[in-house]
Protein backbone atom coordinates (compact mmCIF):
# COMPACT_ATOMS: atom_id res chain seq x y z
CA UNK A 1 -6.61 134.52 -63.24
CA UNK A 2 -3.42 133.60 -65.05
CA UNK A 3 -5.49 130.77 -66.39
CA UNK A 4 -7.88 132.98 -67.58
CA UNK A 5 -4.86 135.26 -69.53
CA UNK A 6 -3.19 132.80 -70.52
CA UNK A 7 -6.88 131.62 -73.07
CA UNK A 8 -7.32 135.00 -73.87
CA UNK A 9 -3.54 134.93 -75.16
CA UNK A 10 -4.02 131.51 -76.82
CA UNK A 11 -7.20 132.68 -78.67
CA UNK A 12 -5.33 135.47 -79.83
CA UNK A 13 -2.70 133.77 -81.38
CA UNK A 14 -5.61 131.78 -83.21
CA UNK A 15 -8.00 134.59 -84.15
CA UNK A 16 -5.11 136.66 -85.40
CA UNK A 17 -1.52 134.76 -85.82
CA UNK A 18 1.38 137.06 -86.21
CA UNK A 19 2.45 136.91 -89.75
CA UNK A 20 4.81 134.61 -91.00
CA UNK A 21 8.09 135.58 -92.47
CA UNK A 22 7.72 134.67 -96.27
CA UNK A 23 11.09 133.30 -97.81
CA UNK A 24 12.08 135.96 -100.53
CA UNK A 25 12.22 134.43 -104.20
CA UNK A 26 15.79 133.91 -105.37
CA UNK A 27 16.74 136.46 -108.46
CA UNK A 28 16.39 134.68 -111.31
CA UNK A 29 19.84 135.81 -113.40
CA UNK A 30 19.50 138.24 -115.88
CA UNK A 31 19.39 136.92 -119.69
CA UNK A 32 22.48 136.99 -121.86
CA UNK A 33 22.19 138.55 -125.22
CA UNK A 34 23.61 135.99 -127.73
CA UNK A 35 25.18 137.35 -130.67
CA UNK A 36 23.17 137.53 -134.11
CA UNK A 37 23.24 133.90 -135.55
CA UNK A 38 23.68 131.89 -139.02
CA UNK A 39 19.98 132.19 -138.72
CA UNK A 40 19.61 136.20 -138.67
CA UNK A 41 22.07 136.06 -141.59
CA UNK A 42 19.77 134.47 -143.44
CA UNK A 43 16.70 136.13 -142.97
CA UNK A 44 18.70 139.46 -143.57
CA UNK A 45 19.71 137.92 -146.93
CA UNK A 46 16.71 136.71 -148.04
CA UNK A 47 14.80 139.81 -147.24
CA UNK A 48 17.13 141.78 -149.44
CA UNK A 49 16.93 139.05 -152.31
CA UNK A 50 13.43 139.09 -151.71
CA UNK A 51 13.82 143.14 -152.67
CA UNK A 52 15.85 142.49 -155.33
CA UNK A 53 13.36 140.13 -156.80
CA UNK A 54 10.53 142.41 -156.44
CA UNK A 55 12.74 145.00 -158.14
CA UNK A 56 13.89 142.53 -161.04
CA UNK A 57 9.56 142.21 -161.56
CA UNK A 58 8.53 145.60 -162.10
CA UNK A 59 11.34 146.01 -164.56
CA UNK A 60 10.36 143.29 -166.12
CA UNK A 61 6.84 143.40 -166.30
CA UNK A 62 5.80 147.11 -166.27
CA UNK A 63 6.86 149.02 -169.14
CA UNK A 64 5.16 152.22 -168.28
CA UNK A 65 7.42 154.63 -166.45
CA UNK A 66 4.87 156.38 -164.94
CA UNK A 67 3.83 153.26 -163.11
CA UNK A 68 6.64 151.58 -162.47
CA UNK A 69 8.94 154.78 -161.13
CA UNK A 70 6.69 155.21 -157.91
CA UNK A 71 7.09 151.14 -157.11
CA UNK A 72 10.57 151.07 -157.90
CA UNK A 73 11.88 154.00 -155.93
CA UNK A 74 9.81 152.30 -153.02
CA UNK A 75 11.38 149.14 -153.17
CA UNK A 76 14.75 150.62 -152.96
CA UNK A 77 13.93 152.98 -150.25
CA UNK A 78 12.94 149.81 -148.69
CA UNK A 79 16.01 147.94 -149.13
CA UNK A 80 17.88 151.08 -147.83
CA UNK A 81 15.88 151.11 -144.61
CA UNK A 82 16.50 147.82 -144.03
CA UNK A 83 20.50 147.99 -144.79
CA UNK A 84 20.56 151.07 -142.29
CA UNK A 85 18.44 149.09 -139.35
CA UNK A 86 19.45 145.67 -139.51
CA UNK A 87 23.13 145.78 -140.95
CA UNK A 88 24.44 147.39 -137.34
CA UNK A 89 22.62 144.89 -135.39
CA UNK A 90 24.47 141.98 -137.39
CA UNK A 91 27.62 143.46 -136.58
CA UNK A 92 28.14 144.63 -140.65
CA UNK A 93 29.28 147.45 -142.03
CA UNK A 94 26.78 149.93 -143.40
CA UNK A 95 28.48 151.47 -145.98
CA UNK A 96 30.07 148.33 -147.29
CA UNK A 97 25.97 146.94 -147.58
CA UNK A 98 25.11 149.81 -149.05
CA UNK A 99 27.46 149.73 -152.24
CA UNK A 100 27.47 145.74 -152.03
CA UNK A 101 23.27 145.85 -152.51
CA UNK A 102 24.29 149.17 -155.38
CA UNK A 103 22.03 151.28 -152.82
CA UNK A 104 22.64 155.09 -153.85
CA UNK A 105 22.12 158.44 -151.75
CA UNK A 106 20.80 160.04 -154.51
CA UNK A 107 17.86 162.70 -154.18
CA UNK A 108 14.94 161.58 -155.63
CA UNK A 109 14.84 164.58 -158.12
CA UNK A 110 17.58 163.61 -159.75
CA UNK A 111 16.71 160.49 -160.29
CA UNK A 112 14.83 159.83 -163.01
CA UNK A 113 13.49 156.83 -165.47
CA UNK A 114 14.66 157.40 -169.60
């Protein structure tokens, strides 16, 4: 008889092994932010020069204020948005990028092309 529960207990073990404990993963460590680089500088300035450049064309090539008041008013808006959402993430001051790039708060209605 123990013979006999002793192969039922062995086929058991077989047909349905008790699960093995599974070795947890170790945390991996959490990433360190890195501080902007010479890189991000870069880009940052070239994007604005980039803007600038853009600007210095439509003054340059469109002569029709009608055209060119829509595209310029754009680009500056642009290089406003971009002083106001990447200037804090360098670490720079706003307000000194803003008057360094001439970027005004003017509203638009006053604004106009002679």
């Amino acid at each position: 008889m123990t013979r006999l529960v002793n192969w039922v207990k062995w086929l058991d073990r077989i047909i349905d092994p008790p699960p093995k404990p599974r070795p947890q993963p170790e945390p991996k460590p959490m990433a360190i932010l890195v501080g902007p680089g010479k890189r991000h500088f870069d880009l940052y300035r070239k994007l604005l020069a980039d803007l600038n450049d853009a600007e210095v064309g439509v003054l340059t090539k469109l002569r029709d204020p009608q055209v060119a008041g829509p595209l310029l008013a754009r680009i500056r808006a642009l290089r406003q948005e971009t002083i106001v959402e990447i200037a804090p993430q360098l670490g720079l001051d706003v307000e000194r990028e803003l008057k360094s790039n001439n970027v005004f708060h003017l509203p638009s209605d006053r604004t106009r092309l002679h």
